[in-house]
Protein backbone atom coordinates (compact mmCIF):
# COMPACT_ATOMS: atom_id res chain seq x y z
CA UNK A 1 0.00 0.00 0.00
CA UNK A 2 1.40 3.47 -1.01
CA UNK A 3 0.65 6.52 0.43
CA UNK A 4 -0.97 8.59 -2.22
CA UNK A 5 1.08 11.80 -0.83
CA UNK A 6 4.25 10.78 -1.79
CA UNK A 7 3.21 9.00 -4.86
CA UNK A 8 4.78 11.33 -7.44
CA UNK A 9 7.83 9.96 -6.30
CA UNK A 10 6.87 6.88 -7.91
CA UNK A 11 6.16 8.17 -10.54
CA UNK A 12 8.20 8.45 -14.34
CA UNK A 13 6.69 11.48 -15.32
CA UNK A 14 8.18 13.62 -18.10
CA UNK A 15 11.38 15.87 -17.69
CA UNK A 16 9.62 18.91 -18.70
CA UNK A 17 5.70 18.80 -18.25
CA UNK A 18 3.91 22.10 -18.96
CA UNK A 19 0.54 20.82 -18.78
CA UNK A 20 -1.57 17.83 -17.34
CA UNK A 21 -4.81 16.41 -19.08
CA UNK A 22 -7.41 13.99 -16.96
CA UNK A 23 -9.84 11.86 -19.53
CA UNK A 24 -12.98 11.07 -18.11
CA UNK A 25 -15.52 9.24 -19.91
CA UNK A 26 -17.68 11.14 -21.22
CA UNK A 27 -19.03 11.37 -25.23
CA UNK A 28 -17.35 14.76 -26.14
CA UNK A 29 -14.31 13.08 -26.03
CA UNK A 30 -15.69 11.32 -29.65
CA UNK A 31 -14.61 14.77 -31.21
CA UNK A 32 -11.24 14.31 -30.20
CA UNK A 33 -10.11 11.49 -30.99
CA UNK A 34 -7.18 12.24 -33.37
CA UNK A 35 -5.94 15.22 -31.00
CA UNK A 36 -2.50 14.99 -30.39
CA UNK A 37 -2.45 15.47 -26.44
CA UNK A 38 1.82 14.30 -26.61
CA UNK A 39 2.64 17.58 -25.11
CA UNK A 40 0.40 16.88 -21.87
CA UNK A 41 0.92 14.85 -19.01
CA UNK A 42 -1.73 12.52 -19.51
CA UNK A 43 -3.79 10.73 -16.25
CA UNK A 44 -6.47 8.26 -17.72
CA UNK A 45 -9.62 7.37 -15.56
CA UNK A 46 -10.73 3.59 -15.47
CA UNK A 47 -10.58 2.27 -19.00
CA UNK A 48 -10.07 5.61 -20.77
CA UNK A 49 -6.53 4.78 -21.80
CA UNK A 50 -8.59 2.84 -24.59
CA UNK A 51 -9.15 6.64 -26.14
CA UNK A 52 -5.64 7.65 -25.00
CA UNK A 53 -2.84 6.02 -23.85
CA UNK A 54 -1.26 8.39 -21.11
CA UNK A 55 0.80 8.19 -18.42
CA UNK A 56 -0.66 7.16 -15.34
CA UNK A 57 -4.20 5.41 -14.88
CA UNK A 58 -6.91 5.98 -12.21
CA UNK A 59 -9.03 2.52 -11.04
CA UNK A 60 -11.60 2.51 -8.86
CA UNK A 61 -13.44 -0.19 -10.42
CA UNK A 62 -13.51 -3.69 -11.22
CA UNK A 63 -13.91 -3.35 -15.01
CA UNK A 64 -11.75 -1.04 -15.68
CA UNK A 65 -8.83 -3.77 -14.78
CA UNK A 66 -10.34 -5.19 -17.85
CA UNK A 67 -7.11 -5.45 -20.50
CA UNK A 68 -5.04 -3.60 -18.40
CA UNK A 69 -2.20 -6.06 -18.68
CA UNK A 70 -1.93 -4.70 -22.46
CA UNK A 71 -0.62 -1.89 -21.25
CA UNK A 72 3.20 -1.47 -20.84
CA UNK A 73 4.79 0.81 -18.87
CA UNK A 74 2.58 2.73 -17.48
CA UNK A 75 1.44 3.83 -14.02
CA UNK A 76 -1.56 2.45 -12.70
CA UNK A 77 -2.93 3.07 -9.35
CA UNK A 78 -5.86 1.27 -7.63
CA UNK A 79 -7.63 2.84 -5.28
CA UNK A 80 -9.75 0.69 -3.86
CA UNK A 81 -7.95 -1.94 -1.83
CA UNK A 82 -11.05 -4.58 -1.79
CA UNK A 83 -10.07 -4.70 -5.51
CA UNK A 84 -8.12 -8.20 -5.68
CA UNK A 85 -5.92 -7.61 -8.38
CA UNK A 86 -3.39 -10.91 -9.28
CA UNK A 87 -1.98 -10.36 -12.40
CA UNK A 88 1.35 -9.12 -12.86
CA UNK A 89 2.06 -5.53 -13.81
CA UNK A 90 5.51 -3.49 -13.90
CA UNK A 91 4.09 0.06 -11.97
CA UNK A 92 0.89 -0.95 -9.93
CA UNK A 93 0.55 0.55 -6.95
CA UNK A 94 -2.77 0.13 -4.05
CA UNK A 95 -3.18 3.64 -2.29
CA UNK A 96 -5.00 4.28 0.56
CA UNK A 97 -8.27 6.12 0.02
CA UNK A 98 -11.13 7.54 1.26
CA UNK A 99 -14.57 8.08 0.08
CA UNK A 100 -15.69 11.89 -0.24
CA UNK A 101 -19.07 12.72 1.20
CA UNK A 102 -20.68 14.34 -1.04
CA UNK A 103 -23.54 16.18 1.43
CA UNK A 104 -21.57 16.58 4.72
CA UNK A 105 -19.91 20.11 5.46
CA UNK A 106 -18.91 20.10 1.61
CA UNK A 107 -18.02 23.65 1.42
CA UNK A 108 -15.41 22.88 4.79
CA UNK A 109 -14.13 19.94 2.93
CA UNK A 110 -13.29 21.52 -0.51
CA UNK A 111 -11.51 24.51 1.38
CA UNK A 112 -9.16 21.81 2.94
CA UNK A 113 -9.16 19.84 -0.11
CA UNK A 114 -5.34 20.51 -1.36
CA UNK A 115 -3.87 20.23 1.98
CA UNK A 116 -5.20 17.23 3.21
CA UNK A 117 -3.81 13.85 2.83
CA UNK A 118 -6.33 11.97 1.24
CA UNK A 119 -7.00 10.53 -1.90
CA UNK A 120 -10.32 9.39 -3.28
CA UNK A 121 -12.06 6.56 -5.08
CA UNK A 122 -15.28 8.22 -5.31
CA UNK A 123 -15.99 10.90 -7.34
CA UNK A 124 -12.58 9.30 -8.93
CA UNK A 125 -11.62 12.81 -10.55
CA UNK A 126 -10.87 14.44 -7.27
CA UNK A 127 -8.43 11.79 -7.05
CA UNK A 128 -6.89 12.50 -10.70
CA UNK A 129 -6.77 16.61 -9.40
CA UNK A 130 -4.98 15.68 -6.40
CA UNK A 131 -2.00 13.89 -8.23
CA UNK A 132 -1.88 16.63 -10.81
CA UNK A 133 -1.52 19.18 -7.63
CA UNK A 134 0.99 16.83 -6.12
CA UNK A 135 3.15 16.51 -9.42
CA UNK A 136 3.08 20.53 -9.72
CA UNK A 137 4.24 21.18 -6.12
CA UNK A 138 6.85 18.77 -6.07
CA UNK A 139 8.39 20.08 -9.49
CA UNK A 140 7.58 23.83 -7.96
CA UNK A 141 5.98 24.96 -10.97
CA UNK A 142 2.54 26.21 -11.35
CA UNK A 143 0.46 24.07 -13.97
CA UNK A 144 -2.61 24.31 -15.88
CA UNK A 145 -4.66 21.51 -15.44
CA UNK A 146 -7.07 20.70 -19.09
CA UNK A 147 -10.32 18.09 -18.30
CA UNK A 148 -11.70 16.39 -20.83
CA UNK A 149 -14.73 13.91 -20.87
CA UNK A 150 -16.86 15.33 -17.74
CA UNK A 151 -19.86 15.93 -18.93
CA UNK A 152 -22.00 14.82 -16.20
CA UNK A 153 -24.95 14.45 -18.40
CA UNK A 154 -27.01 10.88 -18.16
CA UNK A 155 -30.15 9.91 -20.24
CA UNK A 156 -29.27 6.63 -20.70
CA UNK A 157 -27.29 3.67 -20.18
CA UNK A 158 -25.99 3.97 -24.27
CA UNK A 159 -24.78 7.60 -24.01
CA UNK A 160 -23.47 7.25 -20.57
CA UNK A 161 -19.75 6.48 -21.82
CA UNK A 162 -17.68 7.18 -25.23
CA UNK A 163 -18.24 4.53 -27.83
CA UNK A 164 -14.75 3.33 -27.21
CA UNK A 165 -14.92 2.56 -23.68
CA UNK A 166 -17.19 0.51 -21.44
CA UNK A 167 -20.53 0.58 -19.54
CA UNK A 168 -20.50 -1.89 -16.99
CA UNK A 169 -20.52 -0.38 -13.76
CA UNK A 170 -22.49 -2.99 -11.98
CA UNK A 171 -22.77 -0.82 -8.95
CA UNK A 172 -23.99 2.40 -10.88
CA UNK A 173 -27.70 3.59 -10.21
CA UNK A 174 -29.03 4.49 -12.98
CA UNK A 175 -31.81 6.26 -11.52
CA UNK A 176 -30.11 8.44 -9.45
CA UNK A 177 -27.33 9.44 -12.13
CA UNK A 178 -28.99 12.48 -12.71
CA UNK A 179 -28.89 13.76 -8.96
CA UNK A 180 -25.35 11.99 -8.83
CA UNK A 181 -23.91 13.97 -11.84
CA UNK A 182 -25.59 17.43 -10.52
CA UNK A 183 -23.42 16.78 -7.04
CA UNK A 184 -20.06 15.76 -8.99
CA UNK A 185 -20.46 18.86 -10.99
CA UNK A 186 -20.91 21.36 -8.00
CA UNK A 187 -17.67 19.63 -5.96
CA UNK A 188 -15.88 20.17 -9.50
CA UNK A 189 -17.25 23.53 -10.22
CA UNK A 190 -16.01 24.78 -7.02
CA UNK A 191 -12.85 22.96 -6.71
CA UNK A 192 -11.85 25.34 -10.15
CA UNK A 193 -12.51 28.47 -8.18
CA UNK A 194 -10.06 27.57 -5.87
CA UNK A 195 -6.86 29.90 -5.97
CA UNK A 196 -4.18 27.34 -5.82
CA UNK A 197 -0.52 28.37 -6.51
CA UNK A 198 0.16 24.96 -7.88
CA UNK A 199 -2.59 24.16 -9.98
CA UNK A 200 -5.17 26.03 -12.49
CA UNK A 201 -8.04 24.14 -13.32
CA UNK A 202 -9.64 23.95 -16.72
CA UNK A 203 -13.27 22.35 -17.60
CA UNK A 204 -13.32 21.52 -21.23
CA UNK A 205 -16.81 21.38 -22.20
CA UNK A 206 -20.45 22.93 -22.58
CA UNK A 207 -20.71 23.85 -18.95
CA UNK A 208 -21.36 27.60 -17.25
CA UNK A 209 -17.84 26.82 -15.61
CA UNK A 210 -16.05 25.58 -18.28
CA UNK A 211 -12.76 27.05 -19.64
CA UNK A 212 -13.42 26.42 -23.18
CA UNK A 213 -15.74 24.45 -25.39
CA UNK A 214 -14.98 21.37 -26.89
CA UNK A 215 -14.76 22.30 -30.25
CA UNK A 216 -12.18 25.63 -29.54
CA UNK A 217 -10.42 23.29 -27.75
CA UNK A 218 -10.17 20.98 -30.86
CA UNK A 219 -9.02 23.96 -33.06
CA UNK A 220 -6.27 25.08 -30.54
CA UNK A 221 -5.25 21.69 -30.36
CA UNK A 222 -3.32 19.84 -33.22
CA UNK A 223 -4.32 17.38 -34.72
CA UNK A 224 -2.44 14.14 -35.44
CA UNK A 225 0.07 13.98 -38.08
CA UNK A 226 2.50 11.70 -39.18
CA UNK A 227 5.08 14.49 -40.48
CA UNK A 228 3.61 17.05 -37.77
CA UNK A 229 2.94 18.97 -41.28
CA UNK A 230 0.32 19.15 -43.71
CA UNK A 231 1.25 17.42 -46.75
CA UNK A 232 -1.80 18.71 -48.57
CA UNK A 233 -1.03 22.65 -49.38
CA UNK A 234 -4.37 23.81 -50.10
CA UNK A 235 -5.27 26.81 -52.50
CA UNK A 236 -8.01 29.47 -51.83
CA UNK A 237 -9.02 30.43 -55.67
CA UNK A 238 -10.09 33.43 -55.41
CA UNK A 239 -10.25 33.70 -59.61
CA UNK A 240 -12.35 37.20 -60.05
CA UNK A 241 -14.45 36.37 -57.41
CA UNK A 242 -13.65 39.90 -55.73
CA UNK A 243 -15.84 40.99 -58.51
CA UNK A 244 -13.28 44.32 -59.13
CA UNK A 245 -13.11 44.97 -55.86
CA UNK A 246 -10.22 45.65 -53.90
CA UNK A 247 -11.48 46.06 -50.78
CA UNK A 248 -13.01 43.17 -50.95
CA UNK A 249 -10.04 41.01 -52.45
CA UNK A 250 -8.18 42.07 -48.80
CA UNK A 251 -11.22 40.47 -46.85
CA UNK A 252 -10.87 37.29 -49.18
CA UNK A 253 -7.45 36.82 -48.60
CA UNK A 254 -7.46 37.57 -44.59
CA UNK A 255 -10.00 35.13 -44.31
CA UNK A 256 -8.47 32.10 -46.47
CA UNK A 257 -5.48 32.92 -44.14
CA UNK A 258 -7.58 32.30 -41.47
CA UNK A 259 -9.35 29.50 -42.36
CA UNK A 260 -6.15 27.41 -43.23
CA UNK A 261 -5.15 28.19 -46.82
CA UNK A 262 -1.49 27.57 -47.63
CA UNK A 263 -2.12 29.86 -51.08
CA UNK A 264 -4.44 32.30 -52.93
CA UNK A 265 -4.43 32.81 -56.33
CA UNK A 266 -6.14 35.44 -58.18
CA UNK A 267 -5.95 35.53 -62.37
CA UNK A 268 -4.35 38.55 -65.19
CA UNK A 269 -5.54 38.51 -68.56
CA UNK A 270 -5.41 41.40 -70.91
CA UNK A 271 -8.42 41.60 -71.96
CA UNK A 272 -8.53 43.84 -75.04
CA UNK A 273 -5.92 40.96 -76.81
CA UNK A 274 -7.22 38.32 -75.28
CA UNK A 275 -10.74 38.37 -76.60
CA UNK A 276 -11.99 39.08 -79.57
CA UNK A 277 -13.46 42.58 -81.01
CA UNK A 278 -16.97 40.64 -81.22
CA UNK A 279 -16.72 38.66 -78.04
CA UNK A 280 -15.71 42.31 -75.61
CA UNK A 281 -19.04 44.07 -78.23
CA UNK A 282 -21.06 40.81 -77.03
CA UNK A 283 -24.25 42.13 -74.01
CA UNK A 284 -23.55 41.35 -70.61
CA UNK A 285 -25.31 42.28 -67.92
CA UNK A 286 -22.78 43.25 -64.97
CA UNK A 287 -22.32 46.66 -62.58
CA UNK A 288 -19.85 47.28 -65.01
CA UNK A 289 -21.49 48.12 -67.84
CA UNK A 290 -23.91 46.46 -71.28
CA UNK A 291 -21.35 44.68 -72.99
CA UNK A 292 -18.92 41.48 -72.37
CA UNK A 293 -15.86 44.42 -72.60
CA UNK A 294 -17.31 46.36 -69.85
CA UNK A 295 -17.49 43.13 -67.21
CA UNK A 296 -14.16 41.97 -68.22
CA UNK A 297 -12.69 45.04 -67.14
CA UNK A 298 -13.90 45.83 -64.39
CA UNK A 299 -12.95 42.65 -62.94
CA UNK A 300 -9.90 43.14 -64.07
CA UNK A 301 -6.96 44.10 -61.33
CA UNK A 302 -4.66 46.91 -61.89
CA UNK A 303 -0.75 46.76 -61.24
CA UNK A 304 -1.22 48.89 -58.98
CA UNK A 305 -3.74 46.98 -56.71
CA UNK A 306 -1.73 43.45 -57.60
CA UNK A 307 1.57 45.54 -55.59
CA UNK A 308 -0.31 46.45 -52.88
CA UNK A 309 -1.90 42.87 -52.89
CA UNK A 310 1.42 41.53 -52.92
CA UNK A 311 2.12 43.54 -49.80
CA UNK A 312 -0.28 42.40 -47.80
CA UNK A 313 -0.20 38.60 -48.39
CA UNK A 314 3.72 39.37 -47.20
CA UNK A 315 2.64 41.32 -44.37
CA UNK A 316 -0.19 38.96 -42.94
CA UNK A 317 2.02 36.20 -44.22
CA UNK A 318 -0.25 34.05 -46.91
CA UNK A 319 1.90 32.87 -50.40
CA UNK A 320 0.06 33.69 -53.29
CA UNK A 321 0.16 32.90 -56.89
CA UNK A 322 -1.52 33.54 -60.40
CA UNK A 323 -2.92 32.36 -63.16
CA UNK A 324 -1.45 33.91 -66.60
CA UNK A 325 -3.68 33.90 -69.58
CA UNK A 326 -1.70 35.53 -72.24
CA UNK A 327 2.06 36.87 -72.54
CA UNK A 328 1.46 40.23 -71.64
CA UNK A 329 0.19 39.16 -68.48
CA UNK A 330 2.61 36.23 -68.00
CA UNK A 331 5.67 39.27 -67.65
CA UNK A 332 3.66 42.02 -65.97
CA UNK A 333 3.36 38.97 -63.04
CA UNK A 334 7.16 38.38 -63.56
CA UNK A 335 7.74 41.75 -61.90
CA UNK A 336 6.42 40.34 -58.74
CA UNK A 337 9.14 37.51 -59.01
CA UNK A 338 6.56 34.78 -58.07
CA UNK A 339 7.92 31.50 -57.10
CA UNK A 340 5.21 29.57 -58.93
CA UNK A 341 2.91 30.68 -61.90
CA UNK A 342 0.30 28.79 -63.01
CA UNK A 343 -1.16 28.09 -66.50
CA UNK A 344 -4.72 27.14 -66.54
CA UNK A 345 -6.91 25.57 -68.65
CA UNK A 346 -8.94 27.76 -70.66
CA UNK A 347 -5.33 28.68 -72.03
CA UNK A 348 -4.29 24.28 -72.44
CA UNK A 349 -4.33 25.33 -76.58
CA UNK A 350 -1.65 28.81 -76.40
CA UNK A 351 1.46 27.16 -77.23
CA UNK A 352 3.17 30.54 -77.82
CA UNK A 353 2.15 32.01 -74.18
CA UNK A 354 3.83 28.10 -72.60
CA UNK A 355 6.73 28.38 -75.20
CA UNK A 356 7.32 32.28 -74.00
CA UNK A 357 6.39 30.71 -69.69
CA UNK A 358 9.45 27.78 -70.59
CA UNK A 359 11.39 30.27 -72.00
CA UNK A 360 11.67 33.00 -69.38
CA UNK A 361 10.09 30.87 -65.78
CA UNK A 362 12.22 27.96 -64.43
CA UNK A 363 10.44 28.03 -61.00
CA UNK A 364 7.24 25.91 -59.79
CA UNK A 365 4.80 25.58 -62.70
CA UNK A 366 0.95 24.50 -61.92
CA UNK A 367 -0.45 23.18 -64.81
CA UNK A 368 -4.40 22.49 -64.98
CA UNK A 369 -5.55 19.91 -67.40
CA UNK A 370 -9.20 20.42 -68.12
CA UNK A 371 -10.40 19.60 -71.45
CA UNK A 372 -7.20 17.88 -72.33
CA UNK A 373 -6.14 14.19 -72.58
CA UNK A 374 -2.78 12.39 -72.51
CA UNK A 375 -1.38 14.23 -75.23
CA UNK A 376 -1.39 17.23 -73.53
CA UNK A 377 0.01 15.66 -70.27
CA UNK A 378 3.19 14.31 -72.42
CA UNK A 379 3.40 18.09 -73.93
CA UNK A 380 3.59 20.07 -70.56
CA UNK A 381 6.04 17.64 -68.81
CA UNK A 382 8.06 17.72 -71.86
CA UNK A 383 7.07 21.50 -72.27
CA UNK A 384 8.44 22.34 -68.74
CA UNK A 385 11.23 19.84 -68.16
CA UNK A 386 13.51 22.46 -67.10
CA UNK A 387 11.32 23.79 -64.23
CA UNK A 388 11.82 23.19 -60.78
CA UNK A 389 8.83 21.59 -60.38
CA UNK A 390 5.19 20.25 -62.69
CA UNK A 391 2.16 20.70 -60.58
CA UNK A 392 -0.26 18.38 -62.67
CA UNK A 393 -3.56 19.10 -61.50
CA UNK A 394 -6.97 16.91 -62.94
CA UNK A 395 -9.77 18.99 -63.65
CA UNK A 396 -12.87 18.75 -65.35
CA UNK A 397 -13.79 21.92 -67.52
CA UNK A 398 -17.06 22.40 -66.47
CA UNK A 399 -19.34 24.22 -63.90
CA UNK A 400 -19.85 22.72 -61.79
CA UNK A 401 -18.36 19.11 -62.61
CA UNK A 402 -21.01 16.26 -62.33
CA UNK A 403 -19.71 13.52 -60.41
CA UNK A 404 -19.34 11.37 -63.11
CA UNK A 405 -16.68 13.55 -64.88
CA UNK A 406 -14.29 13.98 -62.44
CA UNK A 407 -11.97 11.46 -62.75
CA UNK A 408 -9.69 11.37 -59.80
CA UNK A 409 -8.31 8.22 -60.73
CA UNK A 410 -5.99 10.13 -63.55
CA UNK A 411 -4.61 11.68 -60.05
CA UNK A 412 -3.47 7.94 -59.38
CA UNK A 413 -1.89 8.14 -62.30
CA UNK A 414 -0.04 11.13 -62.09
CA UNK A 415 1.17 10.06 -58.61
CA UNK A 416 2.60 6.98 -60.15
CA UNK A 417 4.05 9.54 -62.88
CA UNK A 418 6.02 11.52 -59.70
CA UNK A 419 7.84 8.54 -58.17
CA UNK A 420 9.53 8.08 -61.01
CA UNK A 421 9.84 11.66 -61.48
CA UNK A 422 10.38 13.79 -58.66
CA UNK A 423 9.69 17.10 -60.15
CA UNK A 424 6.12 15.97 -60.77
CA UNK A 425 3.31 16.79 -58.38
CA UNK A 426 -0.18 15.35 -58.84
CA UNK A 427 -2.91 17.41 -57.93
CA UNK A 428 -6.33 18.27 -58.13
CA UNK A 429 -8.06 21.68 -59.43
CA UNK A 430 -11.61 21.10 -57.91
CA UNK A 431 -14.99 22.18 -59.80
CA UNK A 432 -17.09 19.74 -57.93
CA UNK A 433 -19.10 20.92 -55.09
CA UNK A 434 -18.27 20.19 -51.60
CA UNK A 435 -15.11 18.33 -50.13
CA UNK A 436 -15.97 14.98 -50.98
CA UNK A 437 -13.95 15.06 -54.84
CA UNK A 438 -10.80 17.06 -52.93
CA UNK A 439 -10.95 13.95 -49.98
CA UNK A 440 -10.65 11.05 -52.45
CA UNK A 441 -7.97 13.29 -54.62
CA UNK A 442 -6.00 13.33 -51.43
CA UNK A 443 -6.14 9.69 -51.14
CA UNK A 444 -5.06 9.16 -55.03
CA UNK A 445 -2.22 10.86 -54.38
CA UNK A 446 -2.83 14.68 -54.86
CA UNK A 447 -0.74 17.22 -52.73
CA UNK A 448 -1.99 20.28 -53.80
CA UNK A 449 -6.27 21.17 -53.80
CA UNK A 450 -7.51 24.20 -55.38
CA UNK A 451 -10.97 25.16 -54.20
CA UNK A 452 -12.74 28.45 -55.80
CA UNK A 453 -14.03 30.66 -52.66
CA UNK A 454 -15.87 33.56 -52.85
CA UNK A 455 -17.23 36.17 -50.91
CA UNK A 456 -20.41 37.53 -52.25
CA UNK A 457 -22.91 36.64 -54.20
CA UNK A 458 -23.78 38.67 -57.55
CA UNK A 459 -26.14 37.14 -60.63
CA UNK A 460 -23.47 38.22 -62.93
CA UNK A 461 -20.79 36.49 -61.43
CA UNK A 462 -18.64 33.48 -62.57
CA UNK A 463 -17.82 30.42 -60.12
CA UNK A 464 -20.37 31.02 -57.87
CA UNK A 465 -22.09 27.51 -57.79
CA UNK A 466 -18.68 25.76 -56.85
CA UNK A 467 -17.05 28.49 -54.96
CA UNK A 468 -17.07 28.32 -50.25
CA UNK A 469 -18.29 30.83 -49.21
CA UNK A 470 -15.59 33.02 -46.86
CA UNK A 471 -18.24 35.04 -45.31
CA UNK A 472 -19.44 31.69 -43.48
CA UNK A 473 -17.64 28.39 -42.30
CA UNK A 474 -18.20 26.61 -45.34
CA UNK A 475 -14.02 27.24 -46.39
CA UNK A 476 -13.13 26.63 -42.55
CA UNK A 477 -15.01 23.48 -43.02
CA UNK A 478 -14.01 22.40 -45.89
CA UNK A 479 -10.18 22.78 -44.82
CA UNK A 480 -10.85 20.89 -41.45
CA UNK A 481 -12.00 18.32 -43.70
CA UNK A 482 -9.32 18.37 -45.68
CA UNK A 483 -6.80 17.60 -42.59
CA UNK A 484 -8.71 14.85 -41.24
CA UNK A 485 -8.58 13.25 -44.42
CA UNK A 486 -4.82 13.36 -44.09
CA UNK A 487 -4.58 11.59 -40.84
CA UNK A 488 -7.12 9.50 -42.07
CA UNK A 489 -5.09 8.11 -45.37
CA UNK A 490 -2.08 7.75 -43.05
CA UNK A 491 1.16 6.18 -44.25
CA UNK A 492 1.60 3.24 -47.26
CA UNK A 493 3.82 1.73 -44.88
CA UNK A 494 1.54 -0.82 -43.13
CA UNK A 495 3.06 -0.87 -39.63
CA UNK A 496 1.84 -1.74 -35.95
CA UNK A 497 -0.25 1.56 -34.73
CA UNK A 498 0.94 2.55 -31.12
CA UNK A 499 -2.63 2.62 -30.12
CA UNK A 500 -3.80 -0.95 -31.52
CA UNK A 501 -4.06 -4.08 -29.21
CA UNK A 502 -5.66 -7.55 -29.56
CA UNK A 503 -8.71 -7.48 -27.80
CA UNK A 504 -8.46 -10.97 -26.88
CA UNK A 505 -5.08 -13.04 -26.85
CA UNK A 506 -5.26 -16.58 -28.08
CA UNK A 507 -3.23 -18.63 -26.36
CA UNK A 508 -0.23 -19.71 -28.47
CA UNK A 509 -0.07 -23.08 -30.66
């Protein structure tokens, strides 16, 4: 039996803990499950190492011994010593305990609640804050504490507990859960507004006393990541979707930087060259003007407004490219010595504007490939051999792209194309709506996405039926998406995850 006061001495904790995390059991945790909590200390309650694998683990009852063996080297204390516990296990310790009484004096009790020398089974967190307090005095260093999985909510037996962990406390009343949780909450609730010098306190949750809700917490978290980077850079196309607007091409790119774009990329045409005299005479309704001319140019961004754009994405700290529709263009964006360029489709058929891009551009090229086929795949590669790198992006020249003409397979294939040829780099320019194309294009291979995004909504507008909208979460969303989709895909490599274990162990033939 060890005396839960000088416990921390038996414990391996880490050299240099800035923050401890207790796990309870309660659903929320679902929404983190692929946080990466390696920075905390971690205590587990019961069977919640099954979410998490921390450091030390909390028992109070007799299921959650239940595959305990599986785990190796870690701390587990028991805290209830009529808990007969035979199997072998490198750091188990039995503490002494004592039950907390819930309706006696309570508001005495929590005062003394730091300096007294007891631990407790029951509510089991109290026991998990008294170890964290114990760890932060005896390293002298003031800690905040983070709780997760207290959500003291009960309507039934099936939403009692995270899917991933049991519901089998035998000795659990069901019908008095509700008055149960209600007193677990108020010991918690004013255990936090203690001012301890060790020890600050943090609900995580939906609570009136909670630090921060769950889903913050999730964004100010990290999530998992093999390379703790995103391999996916993602691209915010803004097109002309600022509609001529400068002002409103600033708010665009603040808020792709925001919601988690690696890029934006706006477009330069000149237009008087580009189109025809009968295509700019054509009527088009726009703010601009009658005529296809008068929209053109007005959507059109001066020099002027592309150097103080430039100046901003350096200032807030965004990378930002363009797409170059005709030579003119192609060497007014040259002054802006851009590390990639990008030639879309709509210009797949100028061979004199990629002859005069080859000729003068050796940096990053992005190349879309709508309304191509292979032929035109074998040209650019062949085209742009000299450049640093060939971003080969699928995409489907249409608005938006049915489902059916996507094609991310051909992403497969340019992946296969890049490991043979490491200046290759499959991607995928998106016209579908939604995140669902951009998630499979990920998992074919793609490491760059470019998603239109827009900001309002005009009826003379281009885009606007595949473009996020910036002005609402759909962008944030989409991004999120986008990096659970990465941790999701993983590594080729099939390995042994850290967190997998046989739920059973046959016995050996």
């Amino acid at each position: 039996m060890v005396d839960f006061c000088t416990l921390e001495k038996n414990i391996k904790y880490k050299s240099k803990i800035n923050k401890i995390l207790i796990i309870g059991k309660g659903v929320t945790i679902e929404k983190l499950i692929s946080m990466d909590f390696s920075k905390y200390f971690v205590i587990n309650l019961n069977d919640s190492h099954k979410f998490y694998k921390g450091d030390v683990v909390l028992i109070n009852k007799l299921w959650g011994l239940n595959d305990i063996n599986k785990i190796k080297k870690k701390t587990i204390l028991i805290l209830d010593k009529n808990i007969e516990y035979r199997k072998r296990h490198p750091n188990l310790y039995r503490v002494n305990f004592s039950k907390y009484k819930i309706h006696k004096n309570l508001n005495e009790k929590i005062s003394k609640f730091f300096s007294s020398k007891n631990c407790f089974y029951d509510p089991l967190f109290l026991s998990s804050i008294k170890l964290s307090y114990l760890i932060a005095k005896s390293i002298k260093k003031k800690l905040e504490v983070d709780m997760i999985g207290f959500d003291f909510k009960f309507k039934s037996p099936l939403n009692y507990s995270a899917f991933s962990l049991v519901n089998n406390n035998n000795n659990f009343n069901f019908k008095n859960a509700k008055k149960e949780f209600e007193d677990q909450k108020k010991i918690l609730q004013k255990i936090s507004s203690l001012n301890n010098k060790f020890i600050k306190i943090n609900h995580i949750g939906n609570l009136k006393f909670s630090k921060i809700n769950i889903l913050k917490f999730a964004e100010k978290n990290v999530m998992l990541n093999t390379h703790n980077n995103n391999n996916t850079e993602i691209v915010a196309e803004i097109t002309t979707n600022h509609h001529g607007n400068f002002e409103n091409l600033i708010k665009m790119v603040k808020l792709s930087k925001d919601d988690g774009a690696d890029y934006v990329k706006i477009q330069k045409r000149d237009v008087i060259n580009f189109y025809s005299p009968q295509e700019l005479k054509n009527p088009y309704f726009s703010q601009f003007g009658k005529t296809f001319k008068d929209y053109r140019m007005g959507l059109e961004l001066s020099m002027e407004e592309i150097d103080k754009f430039d100046k901003y994405c350096k200032r807030i700290n965004i990378n930002w490219f363009c797409s170059v529709l005709d030579i003119k263009s192609f060497h007014d964006i040259l002054n802006f010595k851009p590390t990639m360029i990008k030639i879309p489709s709509t210009v797949s058929g100028h061979s004199d504007l990629h002859k005069e891009v080859s000729k003068f551009y050796k940096k990053k090229i992005i190349v879309s490939t709508g309304f191509t086929n292979e032929k035109y795949q074998s040209y650019v590669l062949d085209m742009f051999k000299k450049n640093e790198k060939i971003y080969l992006l699928q995409c489907t020249s249409s608005y938006p792209a049915r489902l059916e003409d996507c094609n991310i397979a051909v992403i497969k294939n340019y992946d296969f194309l890049s490991r043979n040829n490491k200046k290759i780099v499959p991607g995928f320019s998106s016209h579908d709506p939604g995140s669902l194309g951009c998630i499979m294009a990920i998992a074919a291979g793609a490491k760059l996405l470019e998603k239109h995004v827009k900001f309002k909504d005009v009826k003379w507008g281009h885009f606007d039926s595949v473009a996020l909208n910036l002005g609402s979460n759909e962008f944030k969303n989409f991004v999120k998406q986008i990096r659970k989709s990465e941790i999701l895909i993983g590594s080729e490599i099939k390995k042994i995850s850290p967190n997998e274990y046989h739920k059973y162990t046959p016995s050996k033939l």
